[in-house]
C-alpha atoms as a PDB file:
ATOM      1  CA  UNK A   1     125.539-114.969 -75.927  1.00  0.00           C
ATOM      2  CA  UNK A   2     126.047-115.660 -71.892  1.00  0.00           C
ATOM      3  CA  UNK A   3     129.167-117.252 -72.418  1.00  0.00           C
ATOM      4  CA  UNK A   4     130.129-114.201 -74.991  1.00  0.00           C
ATOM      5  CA  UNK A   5     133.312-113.164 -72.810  1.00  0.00           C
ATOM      6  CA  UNK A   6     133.379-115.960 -70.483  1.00  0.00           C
ATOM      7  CA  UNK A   7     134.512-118.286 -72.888  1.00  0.00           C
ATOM      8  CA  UNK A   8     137.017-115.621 -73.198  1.00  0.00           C
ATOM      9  CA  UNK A   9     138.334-115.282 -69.939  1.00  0.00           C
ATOM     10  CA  UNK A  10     140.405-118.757 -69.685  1.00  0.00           C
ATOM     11  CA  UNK A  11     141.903-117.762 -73.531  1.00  0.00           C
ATOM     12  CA  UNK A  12     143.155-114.354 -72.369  1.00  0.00           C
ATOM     13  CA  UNK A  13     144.555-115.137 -68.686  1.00  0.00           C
ATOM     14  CA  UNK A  14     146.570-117.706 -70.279  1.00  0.00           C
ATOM     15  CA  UNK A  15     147.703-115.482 -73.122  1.00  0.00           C
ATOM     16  CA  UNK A  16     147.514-112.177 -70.575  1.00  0.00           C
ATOM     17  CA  UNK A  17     150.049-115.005 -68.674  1.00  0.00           C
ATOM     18  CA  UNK A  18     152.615-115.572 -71.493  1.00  0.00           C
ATOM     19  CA  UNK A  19     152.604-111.520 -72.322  1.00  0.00           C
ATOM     20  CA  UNK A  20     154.123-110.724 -69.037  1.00  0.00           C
ATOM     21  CA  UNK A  21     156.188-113.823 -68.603  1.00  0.00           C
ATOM     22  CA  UNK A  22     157.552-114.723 -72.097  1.00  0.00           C
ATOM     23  CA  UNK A  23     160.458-117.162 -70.631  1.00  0.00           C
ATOM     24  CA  UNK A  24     164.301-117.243 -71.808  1.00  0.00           C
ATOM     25  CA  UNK A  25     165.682-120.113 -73.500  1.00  0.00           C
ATOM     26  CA  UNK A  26     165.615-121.833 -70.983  1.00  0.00           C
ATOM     27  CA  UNK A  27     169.111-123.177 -69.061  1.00  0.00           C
ATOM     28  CA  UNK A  28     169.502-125.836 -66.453  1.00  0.00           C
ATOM     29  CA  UNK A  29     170.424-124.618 -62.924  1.00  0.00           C
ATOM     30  CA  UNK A  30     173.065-126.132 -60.779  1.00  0.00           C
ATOM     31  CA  UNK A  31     170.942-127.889 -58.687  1.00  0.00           C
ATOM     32  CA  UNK A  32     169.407-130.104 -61.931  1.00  0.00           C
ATOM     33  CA  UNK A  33     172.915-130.687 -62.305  1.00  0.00           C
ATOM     34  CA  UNK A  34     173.653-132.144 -58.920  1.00  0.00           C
ATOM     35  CA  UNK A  35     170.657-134.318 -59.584  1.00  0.00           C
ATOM     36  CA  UNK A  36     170.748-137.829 -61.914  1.00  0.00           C
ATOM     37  CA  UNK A  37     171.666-137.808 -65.380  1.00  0.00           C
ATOM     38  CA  UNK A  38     169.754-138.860 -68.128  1.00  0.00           C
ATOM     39  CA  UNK A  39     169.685-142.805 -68.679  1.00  0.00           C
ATOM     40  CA  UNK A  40     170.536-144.250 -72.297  1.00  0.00           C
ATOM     41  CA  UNK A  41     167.811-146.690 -72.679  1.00  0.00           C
ATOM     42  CA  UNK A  42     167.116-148.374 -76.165  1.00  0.00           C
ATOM     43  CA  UNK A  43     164.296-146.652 -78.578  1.00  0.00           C
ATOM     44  CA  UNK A  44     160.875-148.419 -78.630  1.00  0.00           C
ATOM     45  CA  UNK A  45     157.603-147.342 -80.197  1.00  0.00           C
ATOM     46  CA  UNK A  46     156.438-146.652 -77.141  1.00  0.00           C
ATOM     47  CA  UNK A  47     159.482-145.027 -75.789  1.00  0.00           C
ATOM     48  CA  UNK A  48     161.333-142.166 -77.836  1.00  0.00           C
ATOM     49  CA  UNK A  49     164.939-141.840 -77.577  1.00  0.00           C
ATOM     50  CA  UNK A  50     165.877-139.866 -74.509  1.00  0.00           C
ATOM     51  CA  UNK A  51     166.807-136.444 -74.068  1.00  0.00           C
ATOM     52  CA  UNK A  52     170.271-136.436 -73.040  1.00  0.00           C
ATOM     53  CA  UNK A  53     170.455-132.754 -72.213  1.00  0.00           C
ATOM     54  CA  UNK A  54     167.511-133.772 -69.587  1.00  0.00           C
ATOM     55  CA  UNK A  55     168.100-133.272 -65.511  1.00  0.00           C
ATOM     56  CA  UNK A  56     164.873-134.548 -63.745  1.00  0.00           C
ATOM     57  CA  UNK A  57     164.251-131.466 -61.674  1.00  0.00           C
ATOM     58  CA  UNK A  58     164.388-132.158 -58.100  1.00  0.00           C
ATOM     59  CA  UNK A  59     161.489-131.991 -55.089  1.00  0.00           C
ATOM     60  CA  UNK A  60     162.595-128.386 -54.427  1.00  0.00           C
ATOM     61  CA  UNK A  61     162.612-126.664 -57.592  1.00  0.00           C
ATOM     62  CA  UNK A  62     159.579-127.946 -58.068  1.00  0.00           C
ATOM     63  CA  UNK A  63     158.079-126.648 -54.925  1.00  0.00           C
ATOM     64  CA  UNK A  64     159.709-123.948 -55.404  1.00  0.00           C
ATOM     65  CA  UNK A  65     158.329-123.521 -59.279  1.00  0.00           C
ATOM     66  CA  UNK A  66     154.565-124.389 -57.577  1.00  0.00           C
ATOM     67  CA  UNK A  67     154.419-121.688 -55.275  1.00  0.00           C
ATOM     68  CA  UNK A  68     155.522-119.313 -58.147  1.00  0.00           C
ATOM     69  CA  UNK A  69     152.851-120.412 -60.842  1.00  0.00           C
ATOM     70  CA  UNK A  70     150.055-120.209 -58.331  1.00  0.00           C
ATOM     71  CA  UNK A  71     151.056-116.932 -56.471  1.00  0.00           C
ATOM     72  CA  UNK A  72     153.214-115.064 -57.853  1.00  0.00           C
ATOM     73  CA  UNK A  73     153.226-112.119 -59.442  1.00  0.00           C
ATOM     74  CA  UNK A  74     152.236-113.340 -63.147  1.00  0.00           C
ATOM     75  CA  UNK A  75     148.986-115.291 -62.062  1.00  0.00           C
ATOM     76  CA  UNK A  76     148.151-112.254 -60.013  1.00  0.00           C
ATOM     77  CA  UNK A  77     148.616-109.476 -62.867  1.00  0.00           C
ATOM     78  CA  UNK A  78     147.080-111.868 -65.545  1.00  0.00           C
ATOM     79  CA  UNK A  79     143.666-112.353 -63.418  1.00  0.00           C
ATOM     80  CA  UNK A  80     143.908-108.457 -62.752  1.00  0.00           C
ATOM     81  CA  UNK A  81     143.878-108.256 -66.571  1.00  0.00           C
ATOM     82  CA  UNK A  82     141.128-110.340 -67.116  1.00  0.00           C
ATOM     83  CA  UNK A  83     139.376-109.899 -64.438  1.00  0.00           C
ATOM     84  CA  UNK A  84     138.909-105.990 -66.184  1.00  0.00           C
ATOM     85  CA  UNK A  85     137.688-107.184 -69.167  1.00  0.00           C
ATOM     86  CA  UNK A  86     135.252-108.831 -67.789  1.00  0.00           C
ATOM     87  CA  UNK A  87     134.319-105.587 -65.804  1.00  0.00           C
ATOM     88  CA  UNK A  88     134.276-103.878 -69.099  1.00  0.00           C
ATOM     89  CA  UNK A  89     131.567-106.044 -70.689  1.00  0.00           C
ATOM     90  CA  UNK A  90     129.720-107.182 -67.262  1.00  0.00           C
ATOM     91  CA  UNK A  91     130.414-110.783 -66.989  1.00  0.00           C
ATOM     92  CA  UNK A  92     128.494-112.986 -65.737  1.00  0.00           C
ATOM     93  CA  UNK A  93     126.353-109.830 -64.991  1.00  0.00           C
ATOM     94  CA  UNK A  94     124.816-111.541 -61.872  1.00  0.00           C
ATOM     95  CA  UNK A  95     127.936-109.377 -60.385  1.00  0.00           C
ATOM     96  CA  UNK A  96     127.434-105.965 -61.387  1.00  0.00           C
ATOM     97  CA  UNK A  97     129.701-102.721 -61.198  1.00  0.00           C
ATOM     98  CA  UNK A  98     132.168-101.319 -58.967  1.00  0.00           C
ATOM     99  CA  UNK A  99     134.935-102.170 -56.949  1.00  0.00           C
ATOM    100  CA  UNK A 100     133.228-104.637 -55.269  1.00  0.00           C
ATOM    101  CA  UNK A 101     132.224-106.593 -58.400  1.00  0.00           C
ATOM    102  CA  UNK A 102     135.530-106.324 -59.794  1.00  0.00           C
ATOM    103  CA  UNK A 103     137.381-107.710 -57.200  1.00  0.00           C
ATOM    104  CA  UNK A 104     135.013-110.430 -57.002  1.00  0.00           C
ATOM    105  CA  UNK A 105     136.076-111.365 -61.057  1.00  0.00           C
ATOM    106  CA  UNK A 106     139.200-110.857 -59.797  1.00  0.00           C
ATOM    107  CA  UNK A 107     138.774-113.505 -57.053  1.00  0.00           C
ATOM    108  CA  UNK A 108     137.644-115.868 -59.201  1.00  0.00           C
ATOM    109  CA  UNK A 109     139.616-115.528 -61.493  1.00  0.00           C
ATOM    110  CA  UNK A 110     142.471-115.867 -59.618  1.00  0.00           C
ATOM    111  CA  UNK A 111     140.766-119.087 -57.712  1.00  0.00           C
ATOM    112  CA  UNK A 112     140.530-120.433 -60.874  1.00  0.00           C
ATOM    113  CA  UNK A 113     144.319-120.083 -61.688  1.00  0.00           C
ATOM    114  CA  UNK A 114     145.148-121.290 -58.650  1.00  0.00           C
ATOM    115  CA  UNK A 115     143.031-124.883 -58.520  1.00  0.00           C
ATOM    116  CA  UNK A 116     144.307-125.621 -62.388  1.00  0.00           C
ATOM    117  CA  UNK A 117     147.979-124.988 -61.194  1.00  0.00           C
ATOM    118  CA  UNK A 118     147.657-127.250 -58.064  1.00  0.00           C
ATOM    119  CA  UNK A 119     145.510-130.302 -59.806  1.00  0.00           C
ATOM    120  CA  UNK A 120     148.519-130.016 -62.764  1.00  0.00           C
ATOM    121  CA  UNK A 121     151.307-129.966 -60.248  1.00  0.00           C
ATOM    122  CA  UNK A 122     149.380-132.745 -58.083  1.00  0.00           C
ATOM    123  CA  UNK A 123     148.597-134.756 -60.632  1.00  0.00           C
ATOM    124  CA  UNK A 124     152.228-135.074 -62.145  1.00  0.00           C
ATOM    125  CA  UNK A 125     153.258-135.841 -59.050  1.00  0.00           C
ATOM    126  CA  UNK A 126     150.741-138.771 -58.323  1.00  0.00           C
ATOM    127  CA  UNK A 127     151.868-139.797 -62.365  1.00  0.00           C
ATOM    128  CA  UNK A 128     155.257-139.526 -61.263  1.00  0.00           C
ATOM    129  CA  UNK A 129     155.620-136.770 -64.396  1.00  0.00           C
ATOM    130  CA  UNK A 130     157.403-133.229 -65.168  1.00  0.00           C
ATOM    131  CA  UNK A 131     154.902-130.875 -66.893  1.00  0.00           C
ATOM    132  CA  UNK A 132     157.173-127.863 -66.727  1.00  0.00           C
ATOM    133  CA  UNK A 133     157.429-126.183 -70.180  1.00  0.00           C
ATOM    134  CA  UNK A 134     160.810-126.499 -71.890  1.00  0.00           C
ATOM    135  CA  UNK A 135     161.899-124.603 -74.929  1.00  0.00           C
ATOM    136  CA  UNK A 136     162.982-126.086 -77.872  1.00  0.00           C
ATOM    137  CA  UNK A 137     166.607-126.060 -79.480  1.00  0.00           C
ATOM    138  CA  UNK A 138     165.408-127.271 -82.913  1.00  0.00           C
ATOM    139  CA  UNK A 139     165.580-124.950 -85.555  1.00  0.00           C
ATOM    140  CA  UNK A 140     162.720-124.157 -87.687  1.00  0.00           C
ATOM    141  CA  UNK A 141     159.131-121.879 -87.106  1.00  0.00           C
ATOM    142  CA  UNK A 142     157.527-124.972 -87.969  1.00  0.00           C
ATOM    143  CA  UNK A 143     159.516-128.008 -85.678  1.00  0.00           C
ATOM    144  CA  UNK A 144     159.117-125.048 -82.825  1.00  0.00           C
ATOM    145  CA  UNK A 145     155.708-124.334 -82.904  1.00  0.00           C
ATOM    146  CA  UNK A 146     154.829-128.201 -83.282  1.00  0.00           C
ATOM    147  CA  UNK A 147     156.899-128.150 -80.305  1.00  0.00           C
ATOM    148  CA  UNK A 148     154.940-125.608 -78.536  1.00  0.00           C
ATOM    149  CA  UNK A 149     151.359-126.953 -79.287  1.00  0.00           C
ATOM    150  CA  UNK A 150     152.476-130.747 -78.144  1.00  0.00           C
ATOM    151  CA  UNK A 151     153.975-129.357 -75.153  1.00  0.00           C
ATOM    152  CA  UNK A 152     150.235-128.496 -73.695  1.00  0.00           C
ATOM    153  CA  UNK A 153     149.541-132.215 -73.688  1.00  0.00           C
ATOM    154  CA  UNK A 154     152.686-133.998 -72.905  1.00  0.00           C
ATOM    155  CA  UNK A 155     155.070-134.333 -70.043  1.00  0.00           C
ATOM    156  CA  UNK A 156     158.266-136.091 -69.332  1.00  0.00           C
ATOM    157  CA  UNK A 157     158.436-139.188 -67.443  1.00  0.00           C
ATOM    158  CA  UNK A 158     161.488-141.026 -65.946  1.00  0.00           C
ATOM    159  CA  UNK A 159     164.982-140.403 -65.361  1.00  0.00           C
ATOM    160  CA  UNK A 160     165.919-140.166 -69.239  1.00  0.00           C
ATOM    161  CA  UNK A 161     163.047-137.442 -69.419  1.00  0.00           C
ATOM    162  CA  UNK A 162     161.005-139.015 -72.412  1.00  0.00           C
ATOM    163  CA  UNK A 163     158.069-137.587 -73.456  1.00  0.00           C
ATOM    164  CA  UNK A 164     154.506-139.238 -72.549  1.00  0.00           C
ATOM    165  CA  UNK A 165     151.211-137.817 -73.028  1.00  0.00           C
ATOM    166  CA  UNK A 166     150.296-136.008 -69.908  1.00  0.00           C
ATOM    167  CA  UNK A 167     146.283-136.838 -68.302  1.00  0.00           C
ATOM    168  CA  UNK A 168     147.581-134.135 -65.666  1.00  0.00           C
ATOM    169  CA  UNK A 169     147.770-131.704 -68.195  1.00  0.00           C
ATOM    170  CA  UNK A 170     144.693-132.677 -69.850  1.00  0.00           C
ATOM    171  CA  UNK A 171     142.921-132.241 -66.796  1.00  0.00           C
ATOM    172  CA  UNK A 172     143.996-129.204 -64.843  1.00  0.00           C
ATOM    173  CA  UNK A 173     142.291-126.532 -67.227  1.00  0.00           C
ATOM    174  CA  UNK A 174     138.749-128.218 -66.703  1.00  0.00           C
ATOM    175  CA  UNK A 175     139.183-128.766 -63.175  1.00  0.00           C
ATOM    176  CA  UNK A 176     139.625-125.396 -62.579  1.00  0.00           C
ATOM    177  CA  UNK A 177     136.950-124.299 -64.743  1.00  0.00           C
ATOM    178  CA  UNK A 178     134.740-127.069 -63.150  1.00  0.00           C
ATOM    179  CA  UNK A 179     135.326-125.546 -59.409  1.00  0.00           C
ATOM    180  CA  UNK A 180     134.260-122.254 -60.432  1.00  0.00           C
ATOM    181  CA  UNK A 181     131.085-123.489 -62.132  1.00  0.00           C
ATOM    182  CA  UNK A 182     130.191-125.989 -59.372  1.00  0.00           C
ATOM    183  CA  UNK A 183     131.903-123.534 -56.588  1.00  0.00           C
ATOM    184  CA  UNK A 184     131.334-119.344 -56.821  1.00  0.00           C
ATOM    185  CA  UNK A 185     129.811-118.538 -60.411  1.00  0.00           C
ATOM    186  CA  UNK A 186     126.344-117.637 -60.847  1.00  0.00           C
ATOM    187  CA  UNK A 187     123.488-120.974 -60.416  1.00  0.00           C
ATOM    188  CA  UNK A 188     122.756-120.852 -64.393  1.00  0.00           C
ATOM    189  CA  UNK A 189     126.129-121.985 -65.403  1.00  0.00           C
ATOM    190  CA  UNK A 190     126.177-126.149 -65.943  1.00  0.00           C
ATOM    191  CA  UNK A 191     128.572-128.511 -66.447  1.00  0.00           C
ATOM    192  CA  UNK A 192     128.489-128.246 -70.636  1.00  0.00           C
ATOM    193  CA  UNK A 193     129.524-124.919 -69.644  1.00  0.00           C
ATOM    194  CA  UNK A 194     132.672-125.950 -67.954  1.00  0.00           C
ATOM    195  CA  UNK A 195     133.695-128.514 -70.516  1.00  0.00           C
ATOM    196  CA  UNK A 196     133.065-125.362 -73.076  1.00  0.00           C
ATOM    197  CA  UNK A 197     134.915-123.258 -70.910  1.00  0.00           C
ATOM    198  CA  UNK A 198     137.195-125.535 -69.993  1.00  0.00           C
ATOM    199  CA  UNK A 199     138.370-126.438 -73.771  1.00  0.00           C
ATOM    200  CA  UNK A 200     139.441-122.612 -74.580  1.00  0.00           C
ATOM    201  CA  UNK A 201     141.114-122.670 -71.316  1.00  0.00           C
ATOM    202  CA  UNK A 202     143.349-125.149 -73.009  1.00  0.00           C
ATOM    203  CA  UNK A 203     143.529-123.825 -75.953  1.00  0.00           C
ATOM    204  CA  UNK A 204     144.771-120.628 -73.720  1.00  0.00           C
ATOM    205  CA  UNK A 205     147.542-122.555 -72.351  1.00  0.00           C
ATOM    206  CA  UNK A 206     148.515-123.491 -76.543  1.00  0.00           C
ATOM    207  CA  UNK A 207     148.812-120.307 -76.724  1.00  0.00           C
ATOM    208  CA  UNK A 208     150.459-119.634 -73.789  1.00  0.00           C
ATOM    209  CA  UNK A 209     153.515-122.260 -74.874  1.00  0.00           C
ATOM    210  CA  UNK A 210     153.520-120.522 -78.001  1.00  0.00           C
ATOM    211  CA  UNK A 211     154.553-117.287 -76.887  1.00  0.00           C
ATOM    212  CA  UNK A 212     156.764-118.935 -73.717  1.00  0.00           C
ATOM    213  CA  UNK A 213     158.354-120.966 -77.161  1.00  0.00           C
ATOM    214  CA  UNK A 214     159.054-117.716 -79.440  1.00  0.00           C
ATOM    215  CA  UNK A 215     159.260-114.773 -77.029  1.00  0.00           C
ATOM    216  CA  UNK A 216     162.761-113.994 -75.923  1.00  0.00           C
ATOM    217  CA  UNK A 217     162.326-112.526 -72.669  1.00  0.00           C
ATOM    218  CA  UNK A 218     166.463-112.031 -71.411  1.00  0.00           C
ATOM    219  CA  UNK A 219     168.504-113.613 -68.594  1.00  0.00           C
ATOM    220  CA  UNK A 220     167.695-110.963 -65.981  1.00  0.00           C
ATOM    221  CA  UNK A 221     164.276-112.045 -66.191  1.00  0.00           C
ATOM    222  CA  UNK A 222     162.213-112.242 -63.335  1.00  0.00           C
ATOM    223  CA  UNK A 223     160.950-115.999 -64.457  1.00  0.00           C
ATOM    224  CA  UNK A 224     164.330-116.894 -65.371  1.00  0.00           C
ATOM    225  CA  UNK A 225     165.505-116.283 -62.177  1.00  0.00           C
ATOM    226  CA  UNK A 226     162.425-117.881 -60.136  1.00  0.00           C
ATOM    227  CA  UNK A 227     161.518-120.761 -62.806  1.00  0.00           C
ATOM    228  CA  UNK A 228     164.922-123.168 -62.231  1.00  0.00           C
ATOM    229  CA  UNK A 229     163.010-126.000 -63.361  1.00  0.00           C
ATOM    230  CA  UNK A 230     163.023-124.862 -67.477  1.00  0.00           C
ATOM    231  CA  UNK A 231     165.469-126.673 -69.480  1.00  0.00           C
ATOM    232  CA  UNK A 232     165.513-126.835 -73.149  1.00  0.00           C
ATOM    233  CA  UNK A 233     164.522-130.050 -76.076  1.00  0.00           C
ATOM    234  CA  UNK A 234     167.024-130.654 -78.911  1.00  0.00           C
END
């Protein structure tokens, strides 16, 4: 019962996330333009056929997308979201009531956004991979949420922009997760806890790509103005 609405919490920032930033189909900016096309390489069974609509995104759009995944207004409204549920059911109640307590949730909350977005974008880097989300041009509820779900875990890799599975993506919801345990939440929590916790965190992201997929959210978008890395699959 401790972990009641903590196991919660990862779930609904994610999906608290995707309900204020539901992205546009998503189109290539002019600067992924200016950058290298996509190579024609041979299929393999260990390397699909590549995306030829791909444009590797370039050192600053991905800064650029960084800074506004980790603090920007989205990640800030979504831990403000869950950060009063958490109020509302007094979790972990170590913390209490009032405004103090809540912007403590809130804090962590946030902290916790903020360490899974920089060990994903880190990560990729190190693995020399592109874990941005990009929206499918199949037709088909079925081909898009498949899509959708094996975005979470995947990432392109190289210049054609085929699709690997992604350890950075694996990783960042538990090591978030993990620093909160280990860092600022209450001395009963463990590290089963985390990997619990940690789990529906990832799931939250699922359904995060879900609603990113099948959400139209219009060109004048906020996200579709700041997120020039998203491109679209065939």
């Amino acid at each position: 019962m401790r972990l009641k609405i903590c196991r919660l919490s990862p779930v609904l920032f994610a999906l608290a996330l995707a309900a204020v930033s539901p992205p546009l189909k998503a189109q290539v900016s002019s600067d992924l333009r200016g950058s290298s096309s996509a190579a024609i390489l041979p299929a393999t069974p260990t390397r699909p056929l590549p995306d030829l609509t791909y444009f590797r995104p370039p050192q600053k759009t991905k800064l650029r997308n960084y800074f506004f995944d980790a603090f920007g207004p989205y990640p800030i409204v979504g831990a403000a979201l869950v950060a009063g549920v958490n109020q509302a059911y007094n979790t972990p109640p170590e913390w209490g009531q009032g405004a103090r307590a809540y912007s403590k949730r809130f804090g962590s909350d946030f902290g916790i956004a903020v360490v899974t977005t920089t060990t994903r974008y880190a990560m990729a880097e190190a693995f020399r991979e592109d874990t941005l989300f990009y929206r499918c041009e199949c037709t088909g509820a079925f081909r898009r949420l498949r899509h959708a779900v094996i975005s979470t875990v995947t990432a392109r890799r190289g210049e054609d922009g085929h699709r690997v599975f992604s350890f950075p993506a694996l990783v960042a919801p538990y090591a978030g997760i993990m620093t909160a345990v280990y860092g600022w939440y209450p001395g009963r929590y463990r590290a089963e806890d985390a990997l619990e916790l940690g789990s529906y965190s990832l799931a939250g992201f699922t359904g995060e790509n879900i609603a990113r997929e099948f959400i139209y959210n219009g060109p004048r978008s906020l996200l579709s103005r700041m997120h020039l890395g998203s491109g679209t699959d065939q």
